[in-house]
PDB file of N, CA and C in Angstrom:
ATOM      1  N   UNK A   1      -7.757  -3.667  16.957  1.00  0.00           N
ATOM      2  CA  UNK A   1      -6.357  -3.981  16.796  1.00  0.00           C
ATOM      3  C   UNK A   1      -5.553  -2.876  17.476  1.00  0.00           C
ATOM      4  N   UNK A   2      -4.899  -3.149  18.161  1.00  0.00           N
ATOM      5  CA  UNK A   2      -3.863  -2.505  19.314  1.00  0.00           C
ATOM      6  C   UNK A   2      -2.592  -1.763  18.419  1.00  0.00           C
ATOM      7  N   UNK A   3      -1.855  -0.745  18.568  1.00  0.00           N
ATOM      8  CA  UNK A   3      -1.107  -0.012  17.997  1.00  0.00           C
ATOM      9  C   UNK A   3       0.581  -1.163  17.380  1.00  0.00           C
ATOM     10  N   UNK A   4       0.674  -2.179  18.708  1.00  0.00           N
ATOM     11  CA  UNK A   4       1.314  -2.660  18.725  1.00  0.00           C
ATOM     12  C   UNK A   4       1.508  -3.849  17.518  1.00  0.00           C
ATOM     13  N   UNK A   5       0.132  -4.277  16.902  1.00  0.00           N
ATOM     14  CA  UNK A   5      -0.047  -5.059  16.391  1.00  0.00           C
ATOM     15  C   UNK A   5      -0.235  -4.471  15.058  1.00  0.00           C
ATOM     16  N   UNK A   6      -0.395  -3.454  14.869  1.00  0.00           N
ATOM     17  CA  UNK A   6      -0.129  -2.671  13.509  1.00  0.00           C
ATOM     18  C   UNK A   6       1.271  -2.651  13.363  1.00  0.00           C
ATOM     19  N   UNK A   7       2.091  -2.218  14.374  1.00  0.00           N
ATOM     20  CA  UNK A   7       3.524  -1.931  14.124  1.00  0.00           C
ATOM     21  C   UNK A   7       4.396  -3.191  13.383  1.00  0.00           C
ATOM     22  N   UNK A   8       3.626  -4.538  13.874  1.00  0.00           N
ATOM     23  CA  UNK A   8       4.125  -5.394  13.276  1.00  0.00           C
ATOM     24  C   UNK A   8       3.586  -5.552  12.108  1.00  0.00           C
ATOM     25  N   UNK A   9       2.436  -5.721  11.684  1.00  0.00           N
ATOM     26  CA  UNK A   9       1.580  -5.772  10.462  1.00  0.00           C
ATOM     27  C   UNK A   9       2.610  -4.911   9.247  1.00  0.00           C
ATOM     28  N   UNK A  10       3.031  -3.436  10.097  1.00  0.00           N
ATOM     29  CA  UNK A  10       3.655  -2.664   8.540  1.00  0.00           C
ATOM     30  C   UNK A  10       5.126  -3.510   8.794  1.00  0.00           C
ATOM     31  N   UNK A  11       5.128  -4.000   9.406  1.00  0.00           N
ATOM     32  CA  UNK A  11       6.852  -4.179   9.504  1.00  0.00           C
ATOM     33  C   UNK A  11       7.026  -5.872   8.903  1.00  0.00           C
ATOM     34  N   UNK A  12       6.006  -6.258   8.410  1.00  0.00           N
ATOM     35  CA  UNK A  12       5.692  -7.182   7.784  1.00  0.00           C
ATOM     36  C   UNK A  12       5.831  -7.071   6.277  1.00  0.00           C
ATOM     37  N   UNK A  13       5.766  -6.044   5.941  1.00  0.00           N
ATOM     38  CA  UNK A  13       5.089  -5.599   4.553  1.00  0.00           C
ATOM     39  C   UNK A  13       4.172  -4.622   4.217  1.00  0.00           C
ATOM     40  N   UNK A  14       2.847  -4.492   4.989  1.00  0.00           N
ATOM     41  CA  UNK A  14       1.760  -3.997   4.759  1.00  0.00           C
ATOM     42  C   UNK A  14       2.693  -2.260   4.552  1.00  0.00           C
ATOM     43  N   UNK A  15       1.640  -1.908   3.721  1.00  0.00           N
ATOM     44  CA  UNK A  15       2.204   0.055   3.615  1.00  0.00           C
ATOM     45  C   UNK A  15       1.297   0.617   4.524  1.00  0.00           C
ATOM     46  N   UNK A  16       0.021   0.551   4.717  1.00  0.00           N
ATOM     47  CA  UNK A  16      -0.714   1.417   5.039  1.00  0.00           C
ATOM     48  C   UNK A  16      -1.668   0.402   6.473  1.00  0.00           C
ATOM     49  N   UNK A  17      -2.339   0.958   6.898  1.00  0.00           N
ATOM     50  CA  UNK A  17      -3.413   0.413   8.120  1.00  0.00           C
ATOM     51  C   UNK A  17      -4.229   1.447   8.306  1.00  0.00           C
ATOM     52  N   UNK A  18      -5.659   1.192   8.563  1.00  0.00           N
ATOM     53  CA  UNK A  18      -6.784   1.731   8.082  1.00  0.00           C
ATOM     54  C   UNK A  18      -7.780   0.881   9.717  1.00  0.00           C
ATOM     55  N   UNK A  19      -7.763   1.543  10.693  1.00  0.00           N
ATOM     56  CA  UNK A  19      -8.353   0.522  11.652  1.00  0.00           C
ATOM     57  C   UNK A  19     -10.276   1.203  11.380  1.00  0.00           C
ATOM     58  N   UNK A  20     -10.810   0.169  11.651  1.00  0.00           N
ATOM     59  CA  UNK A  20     -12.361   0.292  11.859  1.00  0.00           C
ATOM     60  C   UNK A  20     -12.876   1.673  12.305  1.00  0.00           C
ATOM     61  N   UNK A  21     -12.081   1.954  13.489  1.00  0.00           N
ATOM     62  CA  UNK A  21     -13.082   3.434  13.835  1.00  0.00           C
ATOM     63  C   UNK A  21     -12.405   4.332  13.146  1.00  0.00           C
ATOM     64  N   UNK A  22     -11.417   4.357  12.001  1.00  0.00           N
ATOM     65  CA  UNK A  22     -10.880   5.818  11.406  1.00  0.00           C
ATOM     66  C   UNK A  22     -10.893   5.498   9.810  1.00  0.00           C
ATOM     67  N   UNK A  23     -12.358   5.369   9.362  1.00  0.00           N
ATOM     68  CA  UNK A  23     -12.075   4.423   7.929  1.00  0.00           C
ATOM     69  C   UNK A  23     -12.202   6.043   7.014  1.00  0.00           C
ATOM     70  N   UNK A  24     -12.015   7.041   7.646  1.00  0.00           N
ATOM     71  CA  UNK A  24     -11.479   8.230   6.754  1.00  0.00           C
ATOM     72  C   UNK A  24     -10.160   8.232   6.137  1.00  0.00           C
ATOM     73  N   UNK A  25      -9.307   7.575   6.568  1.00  0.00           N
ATOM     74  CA  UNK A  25      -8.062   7.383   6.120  1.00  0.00           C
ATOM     75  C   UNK A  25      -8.119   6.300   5.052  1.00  0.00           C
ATOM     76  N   UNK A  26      -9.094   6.159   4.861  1.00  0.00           N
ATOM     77  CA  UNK A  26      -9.611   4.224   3.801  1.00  0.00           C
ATOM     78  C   UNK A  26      -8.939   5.157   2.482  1.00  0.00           C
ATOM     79  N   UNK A  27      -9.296   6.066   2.055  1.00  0.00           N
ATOM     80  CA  UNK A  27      -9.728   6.966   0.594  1.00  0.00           C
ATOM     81  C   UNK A  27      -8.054   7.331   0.504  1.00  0.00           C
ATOM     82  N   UNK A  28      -7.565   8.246   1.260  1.00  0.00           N
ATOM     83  CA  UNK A  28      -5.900   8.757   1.093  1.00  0.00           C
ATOM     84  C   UNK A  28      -5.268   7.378   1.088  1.00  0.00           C
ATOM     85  N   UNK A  29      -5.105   6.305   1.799  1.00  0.00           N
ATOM     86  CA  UNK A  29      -4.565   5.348   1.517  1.00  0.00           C
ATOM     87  C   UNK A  29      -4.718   4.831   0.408  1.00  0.00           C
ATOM     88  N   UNK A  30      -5.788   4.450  -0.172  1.00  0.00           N
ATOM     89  CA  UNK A  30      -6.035   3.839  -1.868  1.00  0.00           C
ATOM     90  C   UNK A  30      -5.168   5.178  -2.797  1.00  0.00           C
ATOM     91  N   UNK A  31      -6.018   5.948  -2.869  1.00  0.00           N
ATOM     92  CA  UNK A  31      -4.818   7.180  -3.937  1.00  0.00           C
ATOM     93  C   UNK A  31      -3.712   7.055  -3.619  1.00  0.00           C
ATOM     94  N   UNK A  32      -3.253   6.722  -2.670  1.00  0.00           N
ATOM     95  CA  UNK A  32      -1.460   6.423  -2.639  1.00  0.00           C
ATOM     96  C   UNK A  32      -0.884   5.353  -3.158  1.00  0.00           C
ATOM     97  N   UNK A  33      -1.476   4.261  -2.917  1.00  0.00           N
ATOM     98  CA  UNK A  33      -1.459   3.095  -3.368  1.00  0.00           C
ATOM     99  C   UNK A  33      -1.522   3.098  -4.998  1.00  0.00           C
ATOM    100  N   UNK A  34      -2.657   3.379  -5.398  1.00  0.00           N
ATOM    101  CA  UNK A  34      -2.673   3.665  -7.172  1.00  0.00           C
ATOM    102  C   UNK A  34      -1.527   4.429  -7.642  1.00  0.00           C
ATOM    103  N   UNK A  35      -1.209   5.846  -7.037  1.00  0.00           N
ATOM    104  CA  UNK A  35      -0.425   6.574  -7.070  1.00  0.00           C
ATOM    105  C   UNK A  35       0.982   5.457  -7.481  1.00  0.00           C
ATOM    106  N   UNK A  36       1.177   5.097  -6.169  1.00  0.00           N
ATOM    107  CA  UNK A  36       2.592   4.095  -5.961  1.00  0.00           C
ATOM    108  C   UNK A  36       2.479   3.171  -7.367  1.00  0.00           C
ATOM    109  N   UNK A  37       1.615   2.398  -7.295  1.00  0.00           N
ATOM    110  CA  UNK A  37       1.314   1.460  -8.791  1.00  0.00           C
ATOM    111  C   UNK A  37       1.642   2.057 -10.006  1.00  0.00           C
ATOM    112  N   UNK A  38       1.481   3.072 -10.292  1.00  0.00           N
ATOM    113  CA  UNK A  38       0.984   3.983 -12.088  1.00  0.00           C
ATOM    114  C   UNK A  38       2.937   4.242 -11.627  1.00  0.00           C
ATOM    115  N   UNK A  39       3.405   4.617 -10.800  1.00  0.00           N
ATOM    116  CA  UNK A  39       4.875   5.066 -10.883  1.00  0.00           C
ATOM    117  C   UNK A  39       6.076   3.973 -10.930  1.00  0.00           C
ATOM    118  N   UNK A  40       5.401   2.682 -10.318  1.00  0.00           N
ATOM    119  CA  UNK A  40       5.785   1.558 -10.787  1.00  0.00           C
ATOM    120  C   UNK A  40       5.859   1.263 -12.169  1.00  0.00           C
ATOM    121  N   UNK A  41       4.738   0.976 -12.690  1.00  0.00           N
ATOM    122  CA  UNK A  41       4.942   0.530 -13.560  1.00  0.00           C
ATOM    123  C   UNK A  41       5.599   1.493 -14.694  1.00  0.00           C
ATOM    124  N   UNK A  42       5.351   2.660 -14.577  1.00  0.00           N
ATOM    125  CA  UNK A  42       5.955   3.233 -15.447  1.00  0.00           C
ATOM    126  C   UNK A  42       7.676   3.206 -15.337  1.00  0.00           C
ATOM    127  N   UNK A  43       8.288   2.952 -14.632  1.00  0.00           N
ATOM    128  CA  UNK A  43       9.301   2.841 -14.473  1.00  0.00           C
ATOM    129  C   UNK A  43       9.779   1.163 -14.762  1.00  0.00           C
ATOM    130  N   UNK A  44       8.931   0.368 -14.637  1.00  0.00           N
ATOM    131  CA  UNK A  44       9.333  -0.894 -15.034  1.00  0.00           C
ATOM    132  C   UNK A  44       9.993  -1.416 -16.459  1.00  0.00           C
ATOM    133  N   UNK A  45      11.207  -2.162 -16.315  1.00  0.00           N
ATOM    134  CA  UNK A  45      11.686  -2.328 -18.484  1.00  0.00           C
ATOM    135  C   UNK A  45      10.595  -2.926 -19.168  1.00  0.00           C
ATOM    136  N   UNK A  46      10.360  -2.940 -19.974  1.00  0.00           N
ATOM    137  CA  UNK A  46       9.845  -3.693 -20.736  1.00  0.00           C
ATOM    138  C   UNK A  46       9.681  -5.642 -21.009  1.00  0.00           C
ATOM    139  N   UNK A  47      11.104  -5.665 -20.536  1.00  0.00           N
ATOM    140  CA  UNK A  47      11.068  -7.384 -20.369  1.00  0.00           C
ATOM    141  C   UNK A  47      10.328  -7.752 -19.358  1.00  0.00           C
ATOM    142  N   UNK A  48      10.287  -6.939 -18.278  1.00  0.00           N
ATOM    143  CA  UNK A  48       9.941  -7.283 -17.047  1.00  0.00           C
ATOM    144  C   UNK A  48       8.139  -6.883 -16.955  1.00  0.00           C
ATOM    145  N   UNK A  49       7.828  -5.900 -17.787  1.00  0.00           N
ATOM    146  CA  UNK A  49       6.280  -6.221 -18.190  1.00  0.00           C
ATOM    147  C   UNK A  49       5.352  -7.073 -18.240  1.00  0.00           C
ATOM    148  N   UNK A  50       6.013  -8.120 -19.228  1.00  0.00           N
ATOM    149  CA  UNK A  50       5.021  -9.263 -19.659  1.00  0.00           C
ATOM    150  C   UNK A  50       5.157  -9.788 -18.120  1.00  0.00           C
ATOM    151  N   UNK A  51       6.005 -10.296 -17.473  1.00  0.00           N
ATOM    152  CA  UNK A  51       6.390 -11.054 -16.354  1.00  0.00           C
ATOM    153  C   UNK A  51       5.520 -10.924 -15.231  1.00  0.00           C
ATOM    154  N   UNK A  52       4.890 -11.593 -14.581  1.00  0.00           N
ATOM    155  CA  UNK A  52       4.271 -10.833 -13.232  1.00  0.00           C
ATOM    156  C   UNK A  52       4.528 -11.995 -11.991  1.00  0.00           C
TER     157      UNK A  52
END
């Protein structure tokens, strides 16, 4: 996958990209991700809990 085609991928949504030959970046991307999640939710109200 070409640089160009990542650029759209995050600009889509995606947070992170992880291409085949650099899957060292696989591991810091997930801890960020969890990271991002646990700070979510902790910040989420309570009504909006049950809800998904």
């Amino acid at each position: 996958m070409d640089e160009k085609l990542a650029q759209s991928i995050k600009r889509e949504g995606a947070c992170d990209f992880v291409p085949k030959n650099n899957l060292a970046r696989l591991v810091p991307a997930i801890e960020r991700e969890l990271k991002s999640g646990k700070k979510t939710e902790k910040t989420r109200t309570p009504a909006k809990k049950g809800k998904k």
